[in-house]
N, C-alpha and C. Protein backbone atom coordinates (compact mmCIF):
# COMPACT_ATOMS: atom_id res chain seq x y z
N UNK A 1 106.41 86.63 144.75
CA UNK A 1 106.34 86.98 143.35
C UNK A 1 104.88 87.17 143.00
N UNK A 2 104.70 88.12 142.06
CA UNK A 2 103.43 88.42 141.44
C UNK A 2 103.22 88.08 140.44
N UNK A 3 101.51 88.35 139.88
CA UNK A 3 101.57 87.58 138.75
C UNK A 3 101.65 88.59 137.59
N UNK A 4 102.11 88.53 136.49
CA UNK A 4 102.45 90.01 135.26
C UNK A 4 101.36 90.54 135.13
N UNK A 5 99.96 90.07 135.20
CA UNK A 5 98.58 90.62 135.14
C UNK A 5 97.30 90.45 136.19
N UNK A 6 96.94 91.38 136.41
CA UNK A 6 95.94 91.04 137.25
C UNK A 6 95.97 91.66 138.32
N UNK A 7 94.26 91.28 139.03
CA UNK A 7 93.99 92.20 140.81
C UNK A 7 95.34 92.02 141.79
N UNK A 8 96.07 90.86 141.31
CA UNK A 8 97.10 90.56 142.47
C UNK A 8 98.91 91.65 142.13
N UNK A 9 98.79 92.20 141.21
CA UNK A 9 99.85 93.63 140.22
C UNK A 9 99.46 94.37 141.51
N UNK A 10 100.54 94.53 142.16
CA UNK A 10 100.62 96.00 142.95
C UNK A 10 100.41 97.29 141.75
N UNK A 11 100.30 98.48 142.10
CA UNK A 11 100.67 99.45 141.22
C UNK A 11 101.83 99.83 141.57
N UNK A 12 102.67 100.30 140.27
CA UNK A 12 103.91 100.70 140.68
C UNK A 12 103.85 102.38 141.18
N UNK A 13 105.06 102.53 142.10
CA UNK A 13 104.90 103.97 142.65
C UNK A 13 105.28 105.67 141.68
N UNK A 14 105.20 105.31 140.54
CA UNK A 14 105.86 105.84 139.35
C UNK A 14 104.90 105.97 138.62
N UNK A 15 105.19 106.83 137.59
CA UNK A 15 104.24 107.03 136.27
C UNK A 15 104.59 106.61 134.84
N UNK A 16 103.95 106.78 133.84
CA UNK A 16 104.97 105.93 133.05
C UNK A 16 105.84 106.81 132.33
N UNK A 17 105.93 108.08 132.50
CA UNK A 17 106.50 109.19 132.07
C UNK A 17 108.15 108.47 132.68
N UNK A 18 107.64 108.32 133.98
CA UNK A 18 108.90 108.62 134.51
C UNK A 18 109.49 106.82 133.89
N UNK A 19 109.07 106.06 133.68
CA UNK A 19 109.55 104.74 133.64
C UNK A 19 109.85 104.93 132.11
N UNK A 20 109.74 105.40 131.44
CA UNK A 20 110.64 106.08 129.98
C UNK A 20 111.67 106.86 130.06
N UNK A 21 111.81 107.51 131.08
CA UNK A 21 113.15 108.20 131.36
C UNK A 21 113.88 107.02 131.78
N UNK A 22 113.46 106.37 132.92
CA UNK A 22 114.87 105.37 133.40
C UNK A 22 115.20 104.60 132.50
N UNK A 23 114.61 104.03 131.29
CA UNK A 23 114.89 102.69 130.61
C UNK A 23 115.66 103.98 129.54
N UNK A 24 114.99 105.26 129.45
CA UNK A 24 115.85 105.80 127.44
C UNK A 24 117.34 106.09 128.47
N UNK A 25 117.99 105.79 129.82
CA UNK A 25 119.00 105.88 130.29
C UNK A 25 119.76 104.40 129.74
N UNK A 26 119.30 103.88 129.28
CA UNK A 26 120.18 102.84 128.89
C UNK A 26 120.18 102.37 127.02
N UNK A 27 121.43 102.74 127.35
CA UNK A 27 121.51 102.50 125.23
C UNK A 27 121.32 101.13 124.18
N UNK A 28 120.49 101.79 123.86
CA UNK A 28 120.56 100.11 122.72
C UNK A 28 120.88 100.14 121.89
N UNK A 29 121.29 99.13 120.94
CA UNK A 29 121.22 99.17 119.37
C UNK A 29 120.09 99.23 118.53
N UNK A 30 119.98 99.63 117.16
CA UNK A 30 119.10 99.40 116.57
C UNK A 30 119.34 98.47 115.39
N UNK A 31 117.97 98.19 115.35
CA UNK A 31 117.96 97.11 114.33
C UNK A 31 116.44 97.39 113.61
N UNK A 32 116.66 96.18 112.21
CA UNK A 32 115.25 96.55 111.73
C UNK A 32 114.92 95.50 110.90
N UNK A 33 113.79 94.34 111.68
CA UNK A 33 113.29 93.20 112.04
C UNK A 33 112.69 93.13 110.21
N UNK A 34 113.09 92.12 109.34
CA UNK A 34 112.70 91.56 108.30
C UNK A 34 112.01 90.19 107.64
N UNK A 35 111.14 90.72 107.20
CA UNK A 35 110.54 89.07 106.82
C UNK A 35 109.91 89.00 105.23
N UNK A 36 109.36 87.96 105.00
CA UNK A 36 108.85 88.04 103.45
C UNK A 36 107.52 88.05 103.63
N UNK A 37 106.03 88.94 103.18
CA UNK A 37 104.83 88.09 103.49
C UNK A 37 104.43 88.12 101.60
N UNK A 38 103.95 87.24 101.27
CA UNK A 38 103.30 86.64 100.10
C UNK A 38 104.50 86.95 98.95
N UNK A 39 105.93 86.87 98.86
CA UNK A 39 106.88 87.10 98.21
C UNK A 39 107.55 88.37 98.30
N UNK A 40 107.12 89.43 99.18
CA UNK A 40 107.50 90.78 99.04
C UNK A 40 108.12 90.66 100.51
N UNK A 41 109.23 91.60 100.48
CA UNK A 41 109.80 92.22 101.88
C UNK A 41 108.87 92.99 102.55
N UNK A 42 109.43 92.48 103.80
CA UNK A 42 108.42 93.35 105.27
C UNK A 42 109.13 93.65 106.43
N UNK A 43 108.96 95.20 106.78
CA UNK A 43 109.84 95.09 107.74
C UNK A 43 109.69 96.52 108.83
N UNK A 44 110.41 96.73 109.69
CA UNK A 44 110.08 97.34 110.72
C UNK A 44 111.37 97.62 112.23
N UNK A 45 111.94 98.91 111.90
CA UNK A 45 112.82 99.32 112.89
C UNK A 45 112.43 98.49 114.24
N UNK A 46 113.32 98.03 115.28
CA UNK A 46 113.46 97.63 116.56
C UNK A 46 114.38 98.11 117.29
N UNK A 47 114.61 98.12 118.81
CA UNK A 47 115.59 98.40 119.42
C UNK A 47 115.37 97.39 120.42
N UNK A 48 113.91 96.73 120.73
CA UNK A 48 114.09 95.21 121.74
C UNK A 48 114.51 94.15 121.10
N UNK A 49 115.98 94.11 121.30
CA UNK A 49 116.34 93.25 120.92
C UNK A 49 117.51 93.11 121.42
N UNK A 50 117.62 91.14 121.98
CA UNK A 50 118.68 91.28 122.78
C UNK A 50 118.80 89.46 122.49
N UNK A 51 120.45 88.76 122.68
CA UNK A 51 120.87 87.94 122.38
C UNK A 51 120.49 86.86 123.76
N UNK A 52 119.72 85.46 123.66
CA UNK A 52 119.49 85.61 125.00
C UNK A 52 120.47 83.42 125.49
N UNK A 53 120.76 83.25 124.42
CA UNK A 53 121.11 82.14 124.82
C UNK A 53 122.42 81.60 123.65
N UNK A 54 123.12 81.26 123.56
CA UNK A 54 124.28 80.80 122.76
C UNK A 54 124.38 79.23 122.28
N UNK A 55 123.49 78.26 123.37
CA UNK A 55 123.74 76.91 122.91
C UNK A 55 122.48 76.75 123.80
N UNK A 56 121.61 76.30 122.99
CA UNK A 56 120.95 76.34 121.59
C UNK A 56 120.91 77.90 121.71
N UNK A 57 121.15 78.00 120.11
CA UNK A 57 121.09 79.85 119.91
C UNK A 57 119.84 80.35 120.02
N UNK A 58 119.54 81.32 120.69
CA UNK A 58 118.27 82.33 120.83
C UNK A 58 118.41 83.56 121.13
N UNK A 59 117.69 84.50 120.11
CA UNK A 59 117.59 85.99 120.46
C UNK A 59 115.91 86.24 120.60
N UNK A 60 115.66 87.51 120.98
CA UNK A 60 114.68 87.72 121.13
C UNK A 60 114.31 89.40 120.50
N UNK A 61 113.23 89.21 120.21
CA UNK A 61 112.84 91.14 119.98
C UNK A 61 111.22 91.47 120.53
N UNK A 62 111.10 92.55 120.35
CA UNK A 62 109.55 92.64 121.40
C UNK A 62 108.96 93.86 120.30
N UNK A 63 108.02 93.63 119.38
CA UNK A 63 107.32 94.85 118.70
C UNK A 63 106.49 94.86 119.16
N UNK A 64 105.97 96.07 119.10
CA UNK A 64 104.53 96.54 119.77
C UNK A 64 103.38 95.99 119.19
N UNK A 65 102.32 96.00 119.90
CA UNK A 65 101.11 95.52 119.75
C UNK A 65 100.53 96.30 118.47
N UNK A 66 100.74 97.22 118.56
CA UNK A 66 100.57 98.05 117.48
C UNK A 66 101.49 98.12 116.07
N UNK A 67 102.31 97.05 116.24
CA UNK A 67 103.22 97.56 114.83
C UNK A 67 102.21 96.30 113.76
N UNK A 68 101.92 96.86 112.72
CA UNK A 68 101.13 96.35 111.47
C UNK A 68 101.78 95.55 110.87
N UNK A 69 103.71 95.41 110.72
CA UNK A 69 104.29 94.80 109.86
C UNK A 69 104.55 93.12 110.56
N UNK A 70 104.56 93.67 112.41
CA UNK A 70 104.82 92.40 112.45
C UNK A 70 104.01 91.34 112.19
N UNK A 71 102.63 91.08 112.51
CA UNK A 71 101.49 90.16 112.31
C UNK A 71 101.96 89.86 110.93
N UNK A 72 102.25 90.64 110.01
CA UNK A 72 102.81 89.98 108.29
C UNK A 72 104.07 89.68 108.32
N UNK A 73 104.44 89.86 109.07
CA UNK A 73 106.43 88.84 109.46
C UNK A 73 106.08 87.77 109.87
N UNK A 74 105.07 87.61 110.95
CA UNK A 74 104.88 86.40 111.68
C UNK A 74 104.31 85.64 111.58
N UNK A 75 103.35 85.56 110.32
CA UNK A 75 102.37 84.74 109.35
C UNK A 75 103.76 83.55 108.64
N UNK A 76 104.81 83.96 108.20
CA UNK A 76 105.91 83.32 107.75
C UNK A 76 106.54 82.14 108.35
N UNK A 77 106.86 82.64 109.91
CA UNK A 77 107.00 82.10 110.66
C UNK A 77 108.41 82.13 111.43
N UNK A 78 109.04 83.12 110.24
CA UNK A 78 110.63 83.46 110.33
C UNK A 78 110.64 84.88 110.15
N UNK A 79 112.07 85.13 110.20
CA UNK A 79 112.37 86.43 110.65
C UNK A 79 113.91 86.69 110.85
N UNK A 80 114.36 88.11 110.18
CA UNK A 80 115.84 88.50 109.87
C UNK A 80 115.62 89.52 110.93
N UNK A 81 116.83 89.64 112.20
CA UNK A 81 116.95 90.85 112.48
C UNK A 81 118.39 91.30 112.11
N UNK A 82 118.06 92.70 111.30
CA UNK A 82 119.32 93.57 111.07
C UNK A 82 119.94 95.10 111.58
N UNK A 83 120.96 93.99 112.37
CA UNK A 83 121.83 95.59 113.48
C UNK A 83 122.31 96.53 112.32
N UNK A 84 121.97 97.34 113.09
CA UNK A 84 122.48 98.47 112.13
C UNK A 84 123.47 99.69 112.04
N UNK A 85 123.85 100.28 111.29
CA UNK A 85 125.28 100.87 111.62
C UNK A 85 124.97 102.04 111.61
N UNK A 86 126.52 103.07 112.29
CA UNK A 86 125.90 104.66 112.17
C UNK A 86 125.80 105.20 111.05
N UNK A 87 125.49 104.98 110.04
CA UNK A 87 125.81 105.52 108.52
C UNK A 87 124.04 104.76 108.30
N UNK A 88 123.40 104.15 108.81
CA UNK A 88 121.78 103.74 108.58
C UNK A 88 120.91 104.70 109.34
N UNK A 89 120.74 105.41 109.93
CA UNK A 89 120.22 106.45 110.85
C UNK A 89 118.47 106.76 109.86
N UNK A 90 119.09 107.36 108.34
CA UNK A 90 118.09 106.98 107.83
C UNK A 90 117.05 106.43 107.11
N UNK A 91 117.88 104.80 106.71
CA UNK A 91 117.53 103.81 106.56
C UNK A 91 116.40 103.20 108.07
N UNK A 92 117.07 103.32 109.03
CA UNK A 92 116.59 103.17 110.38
C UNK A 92 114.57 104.18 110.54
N UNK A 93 115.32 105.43 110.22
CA UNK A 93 113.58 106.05 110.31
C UNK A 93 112.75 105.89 109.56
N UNK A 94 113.18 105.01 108.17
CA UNK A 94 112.33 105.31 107.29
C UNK A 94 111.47 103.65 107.02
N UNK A 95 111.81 102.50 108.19
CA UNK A 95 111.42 101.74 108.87
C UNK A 95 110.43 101.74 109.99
N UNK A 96 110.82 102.80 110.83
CA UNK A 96 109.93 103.40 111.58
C UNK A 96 108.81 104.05 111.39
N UNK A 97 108.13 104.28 110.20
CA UNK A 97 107.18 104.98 110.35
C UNK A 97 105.71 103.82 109.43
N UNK A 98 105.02 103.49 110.18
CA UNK A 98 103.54 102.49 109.88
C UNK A 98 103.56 102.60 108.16
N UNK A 99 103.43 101.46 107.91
CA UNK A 99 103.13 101.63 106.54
C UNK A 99 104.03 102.22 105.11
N UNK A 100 103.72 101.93 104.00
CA UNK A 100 104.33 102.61 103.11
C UNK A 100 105.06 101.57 102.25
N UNK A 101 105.79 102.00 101.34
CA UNK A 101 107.00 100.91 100.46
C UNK A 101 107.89 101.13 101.45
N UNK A 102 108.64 100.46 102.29
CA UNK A 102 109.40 101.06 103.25
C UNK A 102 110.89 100.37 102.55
N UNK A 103 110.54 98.88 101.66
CA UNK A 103 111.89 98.55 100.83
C UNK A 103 112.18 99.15 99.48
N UNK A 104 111.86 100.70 99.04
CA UNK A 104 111.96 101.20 97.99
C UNK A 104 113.00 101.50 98.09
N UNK A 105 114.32 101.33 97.20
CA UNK A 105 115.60 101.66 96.68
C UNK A 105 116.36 101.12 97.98
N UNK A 106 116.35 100.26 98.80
CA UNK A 106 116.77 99.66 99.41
C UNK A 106 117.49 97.77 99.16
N UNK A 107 118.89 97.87 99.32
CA UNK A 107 119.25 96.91 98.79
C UNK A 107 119.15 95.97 99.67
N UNK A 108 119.15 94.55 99.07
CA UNK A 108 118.94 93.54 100.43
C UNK A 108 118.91 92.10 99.38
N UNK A 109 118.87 90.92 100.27
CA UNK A 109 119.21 89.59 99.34
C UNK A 109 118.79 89.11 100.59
N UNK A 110 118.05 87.09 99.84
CA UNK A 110 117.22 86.79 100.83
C UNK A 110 118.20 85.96 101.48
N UNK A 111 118.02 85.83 103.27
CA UNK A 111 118.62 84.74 103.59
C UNK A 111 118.76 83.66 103.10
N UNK A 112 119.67 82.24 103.37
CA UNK A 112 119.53 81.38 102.87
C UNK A 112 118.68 80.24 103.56
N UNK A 113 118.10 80.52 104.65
CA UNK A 113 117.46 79.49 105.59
C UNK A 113 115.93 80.29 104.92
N UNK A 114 115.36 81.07 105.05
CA UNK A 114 114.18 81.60 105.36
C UNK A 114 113.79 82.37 104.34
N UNK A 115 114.42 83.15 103.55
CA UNK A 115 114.60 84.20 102.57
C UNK A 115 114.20 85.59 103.14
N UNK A 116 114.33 85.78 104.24
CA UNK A 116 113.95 86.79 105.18
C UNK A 116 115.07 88.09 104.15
N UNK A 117 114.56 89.30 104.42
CA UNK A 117 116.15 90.50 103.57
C UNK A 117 117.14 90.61 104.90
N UNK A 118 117.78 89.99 104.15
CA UNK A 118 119.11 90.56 104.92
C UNK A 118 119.24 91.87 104.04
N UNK A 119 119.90 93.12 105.41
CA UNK A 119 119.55 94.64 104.39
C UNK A 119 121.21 94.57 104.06
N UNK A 120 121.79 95.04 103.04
CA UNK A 120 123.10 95.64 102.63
C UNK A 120 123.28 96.77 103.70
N UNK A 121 124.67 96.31 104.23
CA UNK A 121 125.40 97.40 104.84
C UNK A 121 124.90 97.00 106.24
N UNK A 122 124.09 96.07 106.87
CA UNK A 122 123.87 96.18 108.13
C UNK A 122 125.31 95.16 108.88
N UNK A 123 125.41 95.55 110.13
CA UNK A 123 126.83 95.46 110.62
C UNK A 123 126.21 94.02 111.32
N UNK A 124 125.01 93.23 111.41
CA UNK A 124 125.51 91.94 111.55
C UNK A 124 124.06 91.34 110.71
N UNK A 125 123.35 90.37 110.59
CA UNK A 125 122.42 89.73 110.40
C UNK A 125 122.00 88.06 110.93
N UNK A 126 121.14 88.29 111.92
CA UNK A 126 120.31 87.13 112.49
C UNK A 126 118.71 86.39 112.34
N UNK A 127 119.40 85.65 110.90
CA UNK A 127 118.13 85.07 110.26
C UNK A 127 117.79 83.78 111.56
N UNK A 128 116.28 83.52 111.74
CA UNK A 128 116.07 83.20 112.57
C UNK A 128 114.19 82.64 112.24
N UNK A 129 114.20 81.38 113.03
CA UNK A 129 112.69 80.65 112.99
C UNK A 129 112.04 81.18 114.37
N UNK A 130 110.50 81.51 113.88
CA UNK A 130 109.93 82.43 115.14
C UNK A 130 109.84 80.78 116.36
N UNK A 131 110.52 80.69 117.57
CA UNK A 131 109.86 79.40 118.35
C UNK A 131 109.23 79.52 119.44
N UNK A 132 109.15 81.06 119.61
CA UNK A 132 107.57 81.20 121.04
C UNK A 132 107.57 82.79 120.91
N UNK A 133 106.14 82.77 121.11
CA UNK A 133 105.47 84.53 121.17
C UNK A 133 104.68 84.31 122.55
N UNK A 134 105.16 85.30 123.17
CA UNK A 134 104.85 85.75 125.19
C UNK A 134 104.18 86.35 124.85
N UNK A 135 103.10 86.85 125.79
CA UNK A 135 102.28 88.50 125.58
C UNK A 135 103.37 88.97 126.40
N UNK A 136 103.37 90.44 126.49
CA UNK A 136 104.44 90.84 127.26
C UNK A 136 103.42 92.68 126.99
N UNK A 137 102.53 92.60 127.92
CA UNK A 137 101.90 94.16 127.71
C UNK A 137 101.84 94.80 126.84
N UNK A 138 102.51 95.72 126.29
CA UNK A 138 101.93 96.74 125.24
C UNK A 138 102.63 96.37 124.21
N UNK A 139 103.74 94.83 124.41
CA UNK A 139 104.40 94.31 123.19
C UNK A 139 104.27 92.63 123.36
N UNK A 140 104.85 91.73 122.21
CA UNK A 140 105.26 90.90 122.29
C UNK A 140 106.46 90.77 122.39
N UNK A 141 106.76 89.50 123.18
CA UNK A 141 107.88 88.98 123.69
C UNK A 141 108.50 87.84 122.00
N UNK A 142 109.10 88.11 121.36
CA UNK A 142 109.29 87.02 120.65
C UNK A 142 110.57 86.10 120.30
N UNK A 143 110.66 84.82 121.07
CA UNK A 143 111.94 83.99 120.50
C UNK A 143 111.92 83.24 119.55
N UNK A 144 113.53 83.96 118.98
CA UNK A 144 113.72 83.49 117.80
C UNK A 144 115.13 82.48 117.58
N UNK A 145 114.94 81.25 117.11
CA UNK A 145 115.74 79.85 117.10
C UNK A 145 116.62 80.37 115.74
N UNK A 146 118.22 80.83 116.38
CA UNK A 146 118.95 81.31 114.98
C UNK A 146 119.11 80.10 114.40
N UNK A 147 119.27 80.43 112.90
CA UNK A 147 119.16 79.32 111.85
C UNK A 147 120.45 79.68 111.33
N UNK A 148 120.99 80.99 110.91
CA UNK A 148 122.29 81.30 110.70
C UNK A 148 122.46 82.80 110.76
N UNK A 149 123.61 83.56 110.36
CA UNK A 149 124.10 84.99 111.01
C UNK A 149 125.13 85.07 110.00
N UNK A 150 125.44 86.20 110.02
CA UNK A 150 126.44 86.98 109.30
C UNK A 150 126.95 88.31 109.62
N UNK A 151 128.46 88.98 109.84
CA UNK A 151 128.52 90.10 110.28
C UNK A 151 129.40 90.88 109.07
N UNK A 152 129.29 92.22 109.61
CA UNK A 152 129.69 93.09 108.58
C UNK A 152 130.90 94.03 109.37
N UNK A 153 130.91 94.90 108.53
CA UNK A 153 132.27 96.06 109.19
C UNK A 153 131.76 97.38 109.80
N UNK A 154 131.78 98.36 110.75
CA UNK A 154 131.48 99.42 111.10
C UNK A 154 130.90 99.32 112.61
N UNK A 155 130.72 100.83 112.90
CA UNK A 155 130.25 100.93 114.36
C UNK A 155 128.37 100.58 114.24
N UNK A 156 128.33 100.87 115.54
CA UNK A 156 126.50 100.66 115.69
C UNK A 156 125.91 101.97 115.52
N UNK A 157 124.49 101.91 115.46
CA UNK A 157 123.59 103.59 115.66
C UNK A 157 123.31 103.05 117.12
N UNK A 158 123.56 103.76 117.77
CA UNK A 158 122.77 103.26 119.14
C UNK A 158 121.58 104.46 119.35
N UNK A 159 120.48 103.96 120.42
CA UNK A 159 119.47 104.89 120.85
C UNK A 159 119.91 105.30 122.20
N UNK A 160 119.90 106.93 122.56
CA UNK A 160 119.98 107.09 124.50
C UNK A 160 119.31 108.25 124.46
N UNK A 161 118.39 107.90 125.43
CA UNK A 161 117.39 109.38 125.67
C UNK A 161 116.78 110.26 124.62
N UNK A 162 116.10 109.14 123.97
CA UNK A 162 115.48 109.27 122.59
C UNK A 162 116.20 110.16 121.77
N UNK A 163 116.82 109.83 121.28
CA UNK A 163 118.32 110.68 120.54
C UNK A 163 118.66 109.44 119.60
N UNK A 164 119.63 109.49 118.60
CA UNK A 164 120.79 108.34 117.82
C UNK A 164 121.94 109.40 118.20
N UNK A 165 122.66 107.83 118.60
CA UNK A 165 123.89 108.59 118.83
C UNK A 165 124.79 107.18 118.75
N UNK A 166 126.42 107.72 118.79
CA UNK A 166 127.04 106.39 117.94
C UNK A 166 128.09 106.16 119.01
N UNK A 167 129.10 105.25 118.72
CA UNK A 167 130.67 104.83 119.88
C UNK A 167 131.64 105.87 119.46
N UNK A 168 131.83 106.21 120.43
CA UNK A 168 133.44 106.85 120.64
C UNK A 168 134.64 105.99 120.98
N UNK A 169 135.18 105.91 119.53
CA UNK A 169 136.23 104.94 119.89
C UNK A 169 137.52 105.45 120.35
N UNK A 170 137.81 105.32 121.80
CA UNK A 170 139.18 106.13 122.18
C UNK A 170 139.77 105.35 122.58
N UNK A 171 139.93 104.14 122.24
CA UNK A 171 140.79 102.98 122.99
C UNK A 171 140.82 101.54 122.11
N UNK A 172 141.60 101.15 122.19
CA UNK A 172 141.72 100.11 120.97
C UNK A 172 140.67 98.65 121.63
N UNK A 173 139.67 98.33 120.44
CA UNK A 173 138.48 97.36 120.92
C UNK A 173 139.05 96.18 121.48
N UNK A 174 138.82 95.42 122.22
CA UNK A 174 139.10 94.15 122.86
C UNK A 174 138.80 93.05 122.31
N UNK A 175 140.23 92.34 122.33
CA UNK A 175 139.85 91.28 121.35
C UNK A 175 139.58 89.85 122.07
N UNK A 176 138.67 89.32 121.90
CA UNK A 176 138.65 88.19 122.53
C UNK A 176 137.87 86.95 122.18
């Protein structure tokens, strides 16, 4: 095993062109990571984000080094992530882009653990205490200790090959 940084990092045999093609081959959900800084909503589209433990609960999400909103999410110390449905597409971009009122005419109510926005209409919500930040290269790694959750009705927006695109439901969902 190697170490994640440093003279002892082989280089990989790839470019990173090509290491964006293999990963936009696999679909994610989107979501769009919420917090409060000095009483106002803050917030910022994600798609790293993934459920990573059930007992004790932990999810995780990874924003870039570069995203501006998170350093003001993470001053709080908490944090809402909200999945989002295919009917948010552009609720979803208008998260995505640095800066701005990005909660203008956007409905939302604060959690009850954190007061993080839970957004209206998102198909689940995972309010959550930040309990470790990784470096993790051109992002952070961040786990988050759920405090509580809530789900809603509808399909997902998913991302594949830098596209939104949604489920085809041709078979009745599995219940279990």
């Amino acid at each position: 095993m190697t170490a994640a940084h440093g003279a002892d990092t082989p280089v990989p045999p790839f470019d990173s062109g090509q290491f964006k093609d293999a990963m936009g081959r696999f679909a994610t959900g989107v979501t769009i990571v919420s917090g409060i800084e000095d009483g106002l909503p803050v917030g910022f589209t994600c798609q790293s984000f993934v459920s990573l433990s059930i007992d004790p609960p932990y999810v995780a999400v990874a924003p870039a080094r570069t995203s501006t909103s998170w350093p003001r999410i993470a001053r709080s110390g908490s944090f809402c992530v909200n999945v989002l449905g295919e009917d948010q597409e552009e609720l979803c971009m208008g998260f995505a882009v640095s800066g701005g009122p990005k909660f203008d005419g956007v409905d939302w109510r604060p959690a009850p653990g954190t007061g993080s926005p839970i957004i209206e209409g998102s198909l689940a919500w995972v309010d959550c205490d930040v309990a470790l930040v990784h470096d993790a290269g051109d992002h952070e790694l961040i786990l988050g200790h759920v405090r509580d959750i809530g789900v809603g009705e509808g399909s997902p927006l998913l991302f594949y090959r830098s596209h939104f695109d949604t489920v085809v439901h041709d078979r009745a969902p599995h219940e279990g």
